[in-house]
PDB file of N, CA and C in Angstrom:
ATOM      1  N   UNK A   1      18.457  -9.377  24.860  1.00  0.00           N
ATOM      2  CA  UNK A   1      17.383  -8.408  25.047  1.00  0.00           C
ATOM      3  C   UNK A   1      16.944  -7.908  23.675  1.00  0.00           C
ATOM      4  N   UNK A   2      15.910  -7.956  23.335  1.00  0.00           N
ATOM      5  CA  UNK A   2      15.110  -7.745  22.076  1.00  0.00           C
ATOM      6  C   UNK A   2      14.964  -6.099  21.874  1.00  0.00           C
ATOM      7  N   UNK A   3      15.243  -5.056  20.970  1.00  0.00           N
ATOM      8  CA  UNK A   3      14.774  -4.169  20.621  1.00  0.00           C
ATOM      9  C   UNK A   3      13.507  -3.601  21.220  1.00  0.00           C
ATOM     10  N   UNK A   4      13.518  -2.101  21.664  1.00  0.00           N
ATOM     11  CA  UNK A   4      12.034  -1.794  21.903  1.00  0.00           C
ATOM     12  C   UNK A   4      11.846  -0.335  21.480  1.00  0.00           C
ATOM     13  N   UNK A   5      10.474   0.013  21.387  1.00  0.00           N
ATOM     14  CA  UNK A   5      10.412   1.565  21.528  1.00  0.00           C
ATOM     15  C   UNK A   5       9.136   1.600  23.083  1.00  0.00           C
ATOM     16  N   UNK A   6      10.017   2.457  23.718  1.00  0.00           N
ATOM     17  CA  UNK A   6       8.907   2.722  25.254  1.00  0.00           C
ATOM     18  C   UNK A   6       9.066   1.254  25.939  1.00  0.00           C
ATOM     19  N   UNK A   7       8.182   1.011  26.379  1.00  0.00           N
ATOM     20  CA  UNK A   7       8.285  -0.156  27.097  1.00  0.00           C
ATOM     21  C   UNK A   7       7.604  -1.794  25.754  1.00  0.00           C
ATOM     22  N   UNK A   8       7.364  -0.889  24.802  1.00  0.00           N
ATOM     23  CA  UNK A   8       6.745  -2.027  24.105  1.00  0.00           C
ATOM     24  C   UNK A   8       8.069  -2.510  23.108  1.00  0.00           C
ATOM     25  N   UNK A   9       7.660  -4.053  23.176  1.00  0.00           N
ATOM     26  CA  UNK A   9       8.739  -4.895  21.647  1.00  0.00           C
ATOM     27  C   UNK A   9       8.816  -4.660  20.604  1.00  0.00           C
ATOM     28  N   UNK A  10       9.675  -4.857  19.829  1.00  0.00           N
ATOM     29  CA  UNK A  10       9.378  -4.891  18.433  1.00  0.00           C
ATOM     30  C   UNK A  10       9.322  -6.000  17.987  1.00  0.00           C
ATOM     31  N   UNK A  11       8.458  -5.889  16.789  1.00  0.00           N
ATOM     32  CA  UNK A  11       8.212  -7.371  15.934  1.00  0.00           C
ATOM     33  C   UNK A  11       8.940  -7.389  14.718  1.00  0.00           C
ATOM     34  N   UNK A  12       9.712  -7.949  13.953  1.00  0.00           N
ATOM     35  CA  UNK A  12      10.238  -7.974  12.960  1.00  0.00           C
ATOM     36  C   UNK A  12       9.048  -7.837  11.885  1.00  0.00           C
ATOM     37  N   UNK A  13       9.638  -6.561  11.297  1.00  0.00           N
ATOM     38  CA  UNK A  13       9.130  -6.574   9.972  1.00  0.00           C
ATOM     39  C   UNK A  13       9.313  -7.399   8.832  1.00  0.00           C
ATOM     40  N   UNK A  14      10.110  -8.163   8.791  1.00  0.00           N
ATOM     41  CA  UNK A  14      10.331  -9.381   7.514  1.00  0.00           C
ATOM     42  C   UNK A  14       8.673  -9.677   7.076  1.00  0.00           C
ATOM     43  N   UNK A  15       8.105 -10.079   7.719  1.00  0.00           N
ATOM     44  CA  UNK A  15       7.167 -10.915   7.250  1.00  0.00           C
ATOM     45  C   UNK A  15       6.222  -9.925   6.772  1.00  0.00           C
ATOM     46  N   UNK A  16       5.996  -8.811   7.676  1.00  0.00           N
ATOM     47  CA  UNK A  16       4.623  -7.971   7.026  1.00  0.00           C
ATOM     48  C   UNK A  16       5.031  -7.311   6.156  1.00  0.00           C
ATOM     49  N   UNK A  17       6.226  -6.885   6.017  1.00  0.00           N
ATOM     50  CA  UNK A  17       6.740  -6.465   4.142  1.00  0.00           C
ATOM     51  C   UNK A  17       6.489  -7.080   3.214  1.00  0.00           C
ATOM     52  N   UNK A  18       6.902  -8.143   3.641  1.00  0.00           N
ATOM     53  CA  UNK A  18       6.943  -9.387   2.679  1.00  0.00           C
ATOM     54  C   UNK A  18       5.863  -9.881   2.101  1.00  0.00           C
ATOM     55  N   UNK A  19       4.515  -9.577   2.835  1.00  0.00           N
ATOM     56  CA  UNK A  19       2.769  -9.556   2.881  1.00  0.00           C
ATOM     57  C   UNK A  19       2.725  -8.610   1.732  1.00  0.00           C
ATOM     58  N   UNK A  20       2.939  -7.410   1.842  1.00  0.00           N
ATOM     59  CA  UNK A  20       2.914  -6.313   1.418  1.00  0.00           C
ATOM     60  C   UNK A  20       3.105  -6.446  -0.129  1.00  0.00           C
ATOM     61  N   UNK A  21       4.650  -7.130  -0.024  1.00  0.00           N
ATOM     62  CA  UNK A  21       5.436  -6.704  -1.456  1.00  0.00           C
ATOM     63  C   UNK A  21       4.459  -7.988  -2.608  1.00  0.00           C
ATOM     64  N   UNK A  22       3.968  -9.448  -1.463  1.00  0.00           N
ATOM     65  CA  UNK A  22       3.103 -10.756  -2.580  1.00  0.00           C
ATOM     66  C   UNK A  22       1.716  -9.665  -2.608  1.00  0.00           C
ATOM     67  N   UNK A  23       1.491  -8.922  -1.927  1.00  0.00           N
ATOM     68  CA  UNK A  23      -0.136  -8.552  -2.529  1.00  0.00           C
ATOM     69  C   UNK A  23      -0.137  -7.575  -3.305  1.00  0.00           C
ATOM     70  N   UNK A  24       0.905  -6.307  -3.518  1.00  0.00           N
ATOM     71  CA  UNK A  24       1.019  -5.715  -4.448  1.00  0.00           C
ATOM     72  C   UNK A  24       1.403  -6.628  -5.551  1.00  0.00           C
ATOM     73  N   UNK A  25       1.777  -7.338  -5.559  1.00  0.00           N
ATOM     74  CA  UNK A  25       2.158  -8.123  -6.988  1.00  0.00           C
ATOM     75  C   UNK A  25       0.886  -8.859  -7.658  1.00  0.00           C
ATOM     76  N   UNK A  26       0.208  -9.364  -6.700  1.00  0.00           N
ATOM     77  CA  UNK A  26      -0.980  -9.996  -6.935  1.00  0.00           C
ATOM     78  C   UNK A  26      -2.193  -8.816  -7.706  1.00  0.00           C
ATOM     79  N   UNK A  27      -1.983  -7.656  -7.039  1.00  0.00           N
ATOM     80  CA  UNK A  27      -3.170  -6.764  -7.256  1.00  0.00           C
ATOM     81  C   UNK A  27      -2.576  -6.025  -8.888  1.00  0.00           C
ATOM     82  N   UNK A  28      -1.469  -6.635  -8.856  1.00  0.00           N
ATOM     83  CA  UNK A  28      -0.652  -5.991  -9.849  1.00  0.00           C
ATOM     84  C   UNK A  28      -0.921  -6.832 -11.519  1.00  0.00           C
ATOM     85  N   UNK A  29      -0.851  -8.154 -10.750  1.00  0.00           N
ATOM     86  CA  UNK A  29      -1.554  -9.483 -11.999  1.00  0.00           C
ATOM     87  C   UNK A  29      -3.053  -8.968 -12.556  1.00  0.00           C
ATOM     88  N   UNK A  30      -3.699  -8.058 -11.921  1.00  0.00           N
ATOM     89  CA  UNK A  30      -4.983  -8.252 -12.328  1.00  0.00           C
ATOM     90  C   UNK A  30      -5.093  -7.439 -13.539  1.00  0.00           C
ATOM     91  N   UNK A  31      -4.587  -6.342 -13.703  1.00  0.00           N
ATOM     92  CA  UNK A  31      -4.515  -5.371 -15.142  1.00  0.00           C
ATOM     93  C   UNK A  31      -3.577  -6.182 -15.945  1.00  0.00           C
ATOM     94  N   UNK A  32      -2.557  -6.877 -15.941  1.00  0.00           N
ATOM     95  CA  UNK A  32      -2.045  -7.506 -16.461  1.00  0.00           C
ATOM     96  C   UNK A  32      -2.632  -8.472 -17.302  1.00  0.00           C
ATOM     97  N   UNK A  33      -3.122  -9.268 -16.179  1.00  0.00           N
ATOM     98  CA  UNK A  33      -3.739 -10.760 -17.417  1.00  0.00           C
ATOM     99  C   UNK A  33      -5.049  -9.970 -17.979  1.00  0.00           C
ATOM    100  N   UNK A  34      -5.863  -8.707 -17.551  1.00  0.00           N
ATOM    101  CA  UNK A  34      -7.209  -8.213 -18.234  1.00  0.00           C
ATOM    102  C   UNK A  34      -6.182  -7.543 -19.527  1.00  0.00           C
ATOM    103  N   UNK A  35      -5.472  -7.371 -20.026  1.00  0.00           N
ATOM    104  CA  UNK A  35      -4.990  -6.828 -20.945  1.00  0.00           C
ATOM    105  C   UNK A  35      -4.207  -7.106 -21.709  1.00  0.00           C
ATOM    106  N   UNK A  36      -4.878  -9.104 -21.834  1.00  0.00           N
ATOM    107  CA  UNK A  36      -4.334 -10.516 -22.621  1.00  0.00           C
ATOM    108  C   UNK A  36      -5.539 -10.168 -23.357  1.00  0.00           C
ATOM    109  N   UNK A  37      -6.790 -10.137 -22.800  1.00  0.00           N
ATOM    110  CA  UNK A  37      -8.173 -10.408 -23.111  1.00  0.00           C
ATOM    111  C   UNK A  37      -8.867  -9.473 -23.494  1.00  0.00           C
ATOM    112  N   UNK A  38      -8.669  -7.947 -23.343  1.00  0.00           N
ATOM    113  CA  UNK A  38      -9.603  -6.960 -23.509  1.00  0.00           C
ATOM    114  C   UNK A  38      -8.326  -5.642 -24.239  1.00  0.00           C
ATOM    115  N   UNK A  39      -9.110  -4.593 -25.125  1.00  0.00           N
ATOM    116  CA  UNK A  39      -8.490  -3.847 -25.376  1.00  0.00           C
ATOM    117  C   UNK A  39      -8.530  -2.206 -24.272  1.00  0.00           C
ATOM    118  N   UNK A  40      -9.553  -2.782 -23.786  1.00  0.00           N
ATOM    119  CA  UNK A  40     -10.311  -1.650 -22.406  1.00  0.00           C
ATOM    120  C   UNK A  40      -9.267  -1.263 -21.508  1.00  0.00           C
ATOM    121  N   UNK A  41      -8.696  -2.605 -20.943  1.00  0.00           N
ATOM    122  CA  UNK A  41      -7.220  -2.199 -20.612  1.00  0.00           C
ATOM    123  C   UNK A  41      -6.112  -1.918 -20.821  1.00  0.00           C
ATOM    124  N   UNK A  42      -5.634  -0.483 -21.137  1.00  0.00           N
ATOM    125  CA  UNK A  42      -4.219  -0.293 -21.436  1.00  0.00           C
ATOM    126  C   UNK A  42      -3.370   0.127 -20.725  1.00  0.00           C
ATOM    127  N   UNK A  43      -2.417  -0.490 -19.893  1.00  0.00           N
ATOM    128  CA  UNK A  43      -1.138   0.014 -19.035  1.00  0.00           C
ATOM    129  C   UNK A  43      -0.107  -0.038 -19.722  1.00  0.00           C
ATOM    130  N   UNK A  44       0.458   0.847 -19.509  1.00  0.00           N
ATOM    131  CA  UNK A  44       1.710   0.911 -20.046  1.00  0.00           C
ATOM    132  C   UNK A  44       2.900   0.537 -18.776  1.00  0.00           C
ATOM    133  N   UNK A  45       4.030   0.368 -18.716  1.00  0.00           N
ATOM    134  CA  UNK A  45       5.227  -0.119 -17.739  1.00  0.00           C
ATOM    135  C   UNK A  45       5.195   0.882 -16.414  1.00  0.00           C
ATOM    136  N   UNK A  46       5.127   2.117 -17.323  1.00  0.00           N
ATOM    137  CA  UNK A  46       5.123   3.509 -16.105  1.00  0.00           C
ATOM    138  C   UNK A  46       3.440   3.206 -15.109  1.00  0.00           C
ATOM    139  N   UNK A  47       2.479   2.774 -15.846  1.00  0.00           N
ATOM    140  CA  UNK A  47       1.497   2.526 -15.140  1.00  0.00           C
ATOM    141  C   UNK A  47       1.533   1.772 -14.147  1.00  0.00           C
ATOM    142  N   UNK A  48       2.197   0.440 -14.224  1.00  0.00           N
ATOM    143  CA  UNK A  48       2.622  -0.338 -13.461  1.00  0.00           C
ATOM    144  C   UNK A  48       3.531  -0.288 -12.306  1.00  0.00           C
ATOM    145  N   UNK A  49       4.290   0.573 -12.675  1.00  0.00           N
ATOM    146  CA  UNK A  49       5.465   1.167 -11.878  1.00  0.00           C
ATOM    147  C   UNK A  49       4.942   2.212 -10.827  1.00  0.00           C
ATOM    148  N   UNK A  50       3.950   3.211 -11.381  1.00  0.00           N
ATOM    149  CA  UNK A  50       3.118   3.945 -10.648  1.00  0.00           C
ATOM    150  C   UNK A  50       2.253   3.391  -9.685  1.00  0.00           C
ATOM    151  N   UNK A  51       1.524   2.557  -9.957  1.00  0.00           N
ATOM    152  CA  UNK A  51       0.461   1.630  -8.679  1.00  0.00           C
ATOM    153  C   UNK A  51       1.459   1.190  -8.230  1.00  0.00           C
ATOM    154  N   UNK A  52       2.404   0.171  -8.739  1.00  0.00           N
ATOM    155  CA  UNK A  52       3.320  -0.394  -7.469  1.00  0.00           C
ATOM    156  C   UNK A  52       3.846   0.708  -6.422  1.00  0.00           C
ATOM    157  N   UNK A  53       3.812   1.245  -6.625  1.00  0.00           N
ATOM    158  CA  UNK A  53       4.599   2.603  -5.759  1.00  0.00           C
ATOM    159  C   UNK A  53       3.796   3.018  -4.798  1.00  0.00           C
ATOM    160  N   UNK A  54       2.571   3.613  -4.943  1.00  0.00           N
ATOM    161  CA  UNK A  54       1.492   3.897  -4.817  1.00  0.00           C
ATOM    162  C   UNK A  54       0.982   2.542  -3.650  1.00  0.00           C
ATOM    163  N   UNK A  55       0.879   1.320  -4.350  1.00  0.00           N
ATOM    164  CA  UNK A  55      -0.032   0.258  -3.213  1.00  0.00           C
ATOM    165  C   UNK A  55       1.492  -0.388  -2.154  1.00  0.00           C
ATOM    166  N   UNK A  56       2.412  -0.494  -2.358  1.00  0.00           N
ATOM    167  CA  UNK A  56       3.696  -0.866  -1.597  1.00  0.00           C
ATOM    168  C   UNK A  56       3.762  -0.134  -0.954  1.00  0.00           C
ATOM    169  N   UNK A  57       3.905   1.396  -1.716  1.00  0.00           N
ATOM    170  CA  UNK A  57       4.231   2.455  -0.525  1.00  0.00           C
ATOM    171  C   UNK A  57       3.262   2.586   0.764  1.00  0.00           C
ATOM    172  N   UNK A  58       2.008   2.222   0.449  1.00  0.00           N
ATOM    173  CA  UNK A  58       0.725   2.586   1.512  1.00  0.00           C
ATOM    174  C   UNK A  58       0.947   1.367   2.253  1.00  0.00           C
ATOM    175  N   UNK A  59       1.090   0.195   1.880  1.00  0.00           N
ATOM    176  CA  UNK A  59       1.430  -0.878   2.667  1.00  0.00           C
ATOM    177  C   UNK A  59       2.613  -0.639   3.452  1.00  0.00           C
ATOM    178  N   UNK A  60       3.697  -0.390   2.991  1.00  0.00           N
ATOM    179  CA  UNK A  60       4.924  -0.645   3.657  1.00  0.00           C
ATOM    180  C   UNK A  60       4.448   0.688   4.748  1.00  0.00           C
ATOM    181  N   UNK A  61       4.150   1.548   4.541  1.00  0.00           N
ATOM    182  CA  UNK A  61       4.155   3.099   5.632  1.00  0.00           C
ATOM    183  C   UNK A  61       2.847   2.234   6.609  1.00  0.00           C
ATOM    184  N   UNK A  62       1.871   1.691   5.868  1.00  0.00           N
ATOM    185  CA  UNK A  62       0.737   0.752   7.307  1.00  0.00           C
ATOM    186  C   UNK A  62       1.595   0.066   7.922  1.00  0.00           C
ATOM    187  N   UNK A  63       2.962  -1.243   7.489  1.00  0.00           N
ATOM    188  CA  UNK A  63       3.766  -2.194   8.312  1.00  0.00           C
ATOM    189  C   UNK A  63       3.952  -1.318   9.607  1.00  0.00           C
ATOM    190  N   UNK A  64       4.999  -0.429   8.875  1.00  0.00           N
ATOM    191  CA  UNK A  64       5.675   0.564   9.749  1.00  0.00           C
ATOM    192  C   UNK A  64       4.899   1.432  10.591  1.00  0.00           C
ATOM    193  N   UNK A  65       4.220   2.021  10.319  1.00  0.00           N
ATOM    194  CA  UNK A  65       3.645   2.961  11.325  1.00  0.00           C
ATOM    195  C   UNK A  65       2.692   2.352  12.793  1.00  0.00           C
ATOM    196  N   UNK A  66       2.407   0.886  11.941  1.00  0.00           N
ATOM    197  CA  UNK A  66       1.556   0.287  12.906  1.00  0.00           C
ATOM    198  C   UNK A  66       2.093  -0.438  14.285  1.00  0.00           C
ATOM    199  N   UNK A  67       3.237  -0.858  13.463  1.00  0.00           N
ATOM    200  CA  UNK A  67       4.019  -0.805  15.068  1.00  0.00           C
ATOM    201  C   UNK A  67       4.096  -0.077  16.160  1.00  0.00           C
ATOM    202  N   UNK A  68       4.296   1.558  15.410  1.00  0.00           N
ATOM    203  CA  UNK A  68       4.240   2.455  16.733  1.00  0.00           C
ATOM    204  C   UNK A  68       3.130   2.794  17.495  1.00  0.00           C
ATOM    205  N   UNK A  69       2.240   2.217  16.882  1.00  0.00           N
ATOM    206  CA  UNK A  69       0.517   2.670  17.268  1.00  0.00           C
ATOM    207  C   UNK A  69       0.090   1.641  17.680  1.00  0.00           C
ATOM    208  N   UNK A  70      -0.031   1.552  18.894  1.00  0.00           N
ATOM    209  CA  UNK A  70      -0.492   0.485  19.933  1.00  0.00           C
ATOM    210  C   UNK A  70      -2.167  -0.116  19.896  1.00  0.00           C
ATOM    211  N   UNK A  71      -3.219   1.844  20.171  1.00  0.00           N
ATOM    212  CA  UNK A  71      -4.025   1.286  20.179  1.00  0.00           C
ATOM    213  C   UNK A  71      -4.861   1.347  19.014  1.00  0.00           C
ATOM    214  N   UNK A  72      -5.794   0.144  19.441  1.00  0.00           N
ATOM    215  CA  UNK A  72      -6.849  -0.019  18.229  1.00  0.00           C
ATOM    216  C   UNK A  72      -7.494   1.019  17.339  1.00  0.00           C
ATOM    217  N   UNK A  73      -7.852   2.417  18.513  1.00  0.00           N
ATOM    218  CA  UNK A  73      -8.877   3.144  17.570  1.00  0.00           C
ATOM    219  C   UNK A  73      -7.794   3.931  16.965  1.00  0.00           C
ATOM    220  N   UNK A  74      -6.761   3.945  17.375  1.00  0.00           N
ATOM    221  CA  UNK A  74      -5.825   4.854  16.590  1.00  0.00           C
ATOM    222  C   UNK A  74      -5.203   4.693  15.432  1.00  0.00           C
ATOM    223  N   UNK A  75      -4.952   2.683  15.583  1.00  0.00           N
ATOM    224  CA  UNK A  75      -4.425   2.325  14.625  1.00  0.00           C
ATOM    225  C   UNK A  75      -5.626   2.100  13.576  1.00  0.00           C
ATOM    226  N   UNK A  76      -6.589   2.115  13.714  1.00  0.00           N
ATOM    227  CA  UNK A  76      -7.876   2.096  12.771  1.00  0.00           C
ATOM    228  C   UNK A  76      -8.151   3.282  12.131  1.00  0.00           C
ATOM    229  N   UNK A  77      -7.585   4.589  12.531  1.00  0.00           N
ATOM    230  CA  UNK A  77      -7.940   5.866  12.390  1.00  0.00           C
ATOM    231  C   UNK A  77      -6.367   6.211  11.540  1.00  0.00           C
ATOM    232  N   UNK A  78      -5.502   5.575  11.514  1.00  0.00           N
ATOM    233  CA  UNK A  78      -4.100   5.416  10.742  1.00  0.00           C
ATOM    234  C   UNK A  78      -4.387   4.502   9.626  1.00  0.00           C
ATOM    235  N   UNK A  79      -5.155   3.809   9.661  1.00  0.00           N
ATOM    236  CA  UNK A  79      -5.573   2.960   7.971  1.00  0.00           C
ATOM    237  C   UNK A  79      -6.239   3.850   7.471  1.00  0.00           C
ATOM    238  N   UNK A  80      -7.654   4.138   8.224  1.00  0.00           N
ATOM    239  CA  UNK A  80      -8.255   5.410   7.302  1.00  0.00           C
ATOM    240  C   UNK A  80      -7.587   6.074   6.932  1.00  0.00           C
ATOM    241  N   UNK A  81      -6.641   7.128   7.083  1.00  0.00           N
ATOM    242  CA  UNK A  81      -5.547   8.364   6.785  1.00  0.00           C
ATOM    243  C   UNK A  81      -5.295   7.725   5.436  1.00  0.00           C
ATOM    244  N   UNK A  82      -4.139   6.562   5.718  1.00  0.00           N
ATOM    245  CA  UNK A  82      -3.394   6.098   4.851  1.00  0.00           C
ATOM    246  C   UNK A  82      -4.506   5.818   3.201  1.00  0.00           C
ATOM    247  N   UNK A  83      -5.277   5.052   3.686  1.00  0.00           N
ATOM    248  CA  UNK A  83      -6.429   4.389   2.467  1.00  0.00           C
ATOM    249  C   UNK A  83      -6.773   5.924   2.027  1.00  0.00           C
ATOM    250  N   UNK A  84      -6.929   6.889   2.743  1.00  0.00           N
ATOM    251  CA  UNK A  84      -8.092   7.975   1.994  1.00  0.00           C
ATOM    252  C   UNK A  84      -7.023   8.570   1.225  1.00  0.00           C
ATOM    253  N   UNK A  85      -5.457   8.770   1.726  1.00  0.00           N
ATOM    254  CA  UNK A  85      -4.413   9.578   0.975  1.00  0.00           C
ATOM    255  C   UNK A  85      -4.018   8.659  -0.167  1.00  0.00           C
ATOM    256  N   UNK A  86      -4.357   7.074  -0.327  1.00  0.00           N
ATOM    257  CA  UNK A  86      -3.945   6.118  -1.363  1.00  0.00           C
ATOM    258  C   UNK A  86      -5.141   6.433  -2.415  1.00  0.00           C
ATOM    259  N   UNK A  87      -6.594   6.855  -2.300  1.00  0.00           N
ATOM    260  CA  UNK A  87      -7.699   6.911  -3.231  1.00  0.00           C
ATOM    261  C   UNK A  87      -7.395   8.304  -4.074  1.00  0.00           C
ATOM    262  N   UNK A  88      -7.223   9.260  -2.623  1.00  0.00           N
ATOM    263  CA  UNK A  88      -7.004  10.656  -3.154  1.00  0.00           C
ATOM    264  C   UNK A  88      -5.989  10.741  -4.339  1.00  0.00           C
ATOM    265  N   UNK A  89      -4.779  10.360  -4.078  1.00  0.00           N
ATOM    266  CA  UNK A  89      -3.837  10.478  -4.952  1.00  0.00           C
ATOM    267  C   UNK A  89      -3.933   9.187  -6.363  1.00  0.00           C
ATOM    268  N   UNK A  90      -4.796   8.150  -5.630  1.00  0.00           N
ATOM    269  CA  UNK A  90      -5.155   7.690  -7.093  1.00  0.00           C
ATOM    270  C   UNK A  90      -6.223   8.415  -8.535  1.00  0.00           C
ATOM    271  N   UNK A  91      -7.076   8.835  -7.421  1.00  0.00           N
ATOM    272  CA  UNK A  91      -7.597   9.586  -7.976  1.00  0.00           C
ATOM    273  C   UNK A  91      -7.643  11.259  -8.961  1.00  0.00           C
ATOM    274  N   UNK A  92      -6.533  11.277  -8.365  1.00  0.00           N
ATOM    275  CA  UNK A  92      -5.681  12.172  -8.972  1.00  0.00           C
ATOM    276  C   UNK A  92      -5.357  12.225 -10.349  1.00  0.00           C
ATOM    277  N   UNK A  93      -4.329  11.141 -10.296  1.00  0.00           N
ATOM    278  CA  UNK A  93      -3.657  10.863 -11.076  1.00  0.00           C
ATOM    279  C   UNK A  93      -4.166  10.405 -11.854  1.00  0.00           C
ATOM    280  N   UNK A  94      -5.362   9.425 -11.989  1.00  0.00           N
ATOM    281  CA  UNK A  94      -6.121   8.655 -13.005  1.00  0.00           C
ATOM    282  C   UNK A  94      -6.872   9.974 -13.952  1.00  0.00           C
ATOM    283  N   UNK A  95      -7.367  10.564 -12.926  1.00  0.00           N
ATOM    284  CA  UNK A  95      -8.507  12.106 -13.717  1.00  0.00           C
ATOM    285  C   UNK A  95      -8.716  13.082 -13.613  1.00  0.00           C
ATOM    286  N   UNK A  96      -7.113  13.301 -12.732  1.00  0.00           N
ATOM    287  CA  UNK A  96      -7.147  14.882 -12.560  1.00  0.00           C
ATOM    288  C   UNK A  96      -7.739  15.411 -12.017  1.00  0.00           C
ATOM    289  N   UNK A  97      -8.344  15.341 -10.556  1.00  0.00           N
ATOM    290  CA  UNK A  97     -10.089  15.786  -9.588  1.00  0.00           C
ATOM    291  C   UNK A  97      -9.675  17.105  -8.959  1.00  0.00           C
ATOM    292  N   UNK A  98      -8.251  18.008  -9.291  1.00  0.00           N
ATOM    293  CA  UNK A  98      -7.805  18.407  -8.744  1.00  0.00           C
ATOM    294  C   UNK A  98      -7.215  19.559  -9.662  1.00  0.00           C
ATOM    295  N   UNK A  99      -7.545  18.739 -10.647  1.00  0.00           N
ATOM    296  CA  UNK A  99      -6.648  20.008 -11.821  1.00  0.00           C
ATOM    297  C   UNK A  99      -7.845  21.200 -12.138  1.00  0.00           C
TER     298      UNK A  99
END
């Protein structure tokens, strides 16, 4: 008998983490190789460390939460949340919109 919450299954998370952890890495290559080529881009390690945190964390809390959220408009209305609290706090942090 397979795991459930309520009457619904669970799906193993392996794989949509795993989504998660190759596209943060990918989105992660892009300041990287621009800052072979340009001086415009400067990250430093903590920068890196910060978005990873930041785009994993919003991914991994979408894997997870989306399981428990069955329906569509809800789970559509749970990306919005998530995406607007991932801009907000990028936004933050990049320029201070808040200080």
């Amino acid at each position: 008998m397979s795991p459930t919450i309520g009457n619904a299954p669970l799906r193993p998370v392996t794989a949509g983490l795993l989504r998660v952890v190759l596209a943060t890495a990918c989105l992660l290559l892009v300041p990287l190789v621009a800052m072979q080529f340009t001086r415009e881009v400067n990250w430093t390690g903590s920068d890196f460390v910060v978005a990873g945190i930041l785009l994993g964390g919003t991914g991994c809390a979408w894997v997870l939460l989306s399981r428990l959220v069955r329906a569509p408009r809800e789970r559509k209305l749970l990306g919005l949340v998530l995406l607007g609290a991932l801009l907000v706090t990028w936004a933050e942090l990049a320029v201070g919109i808040f200080h």
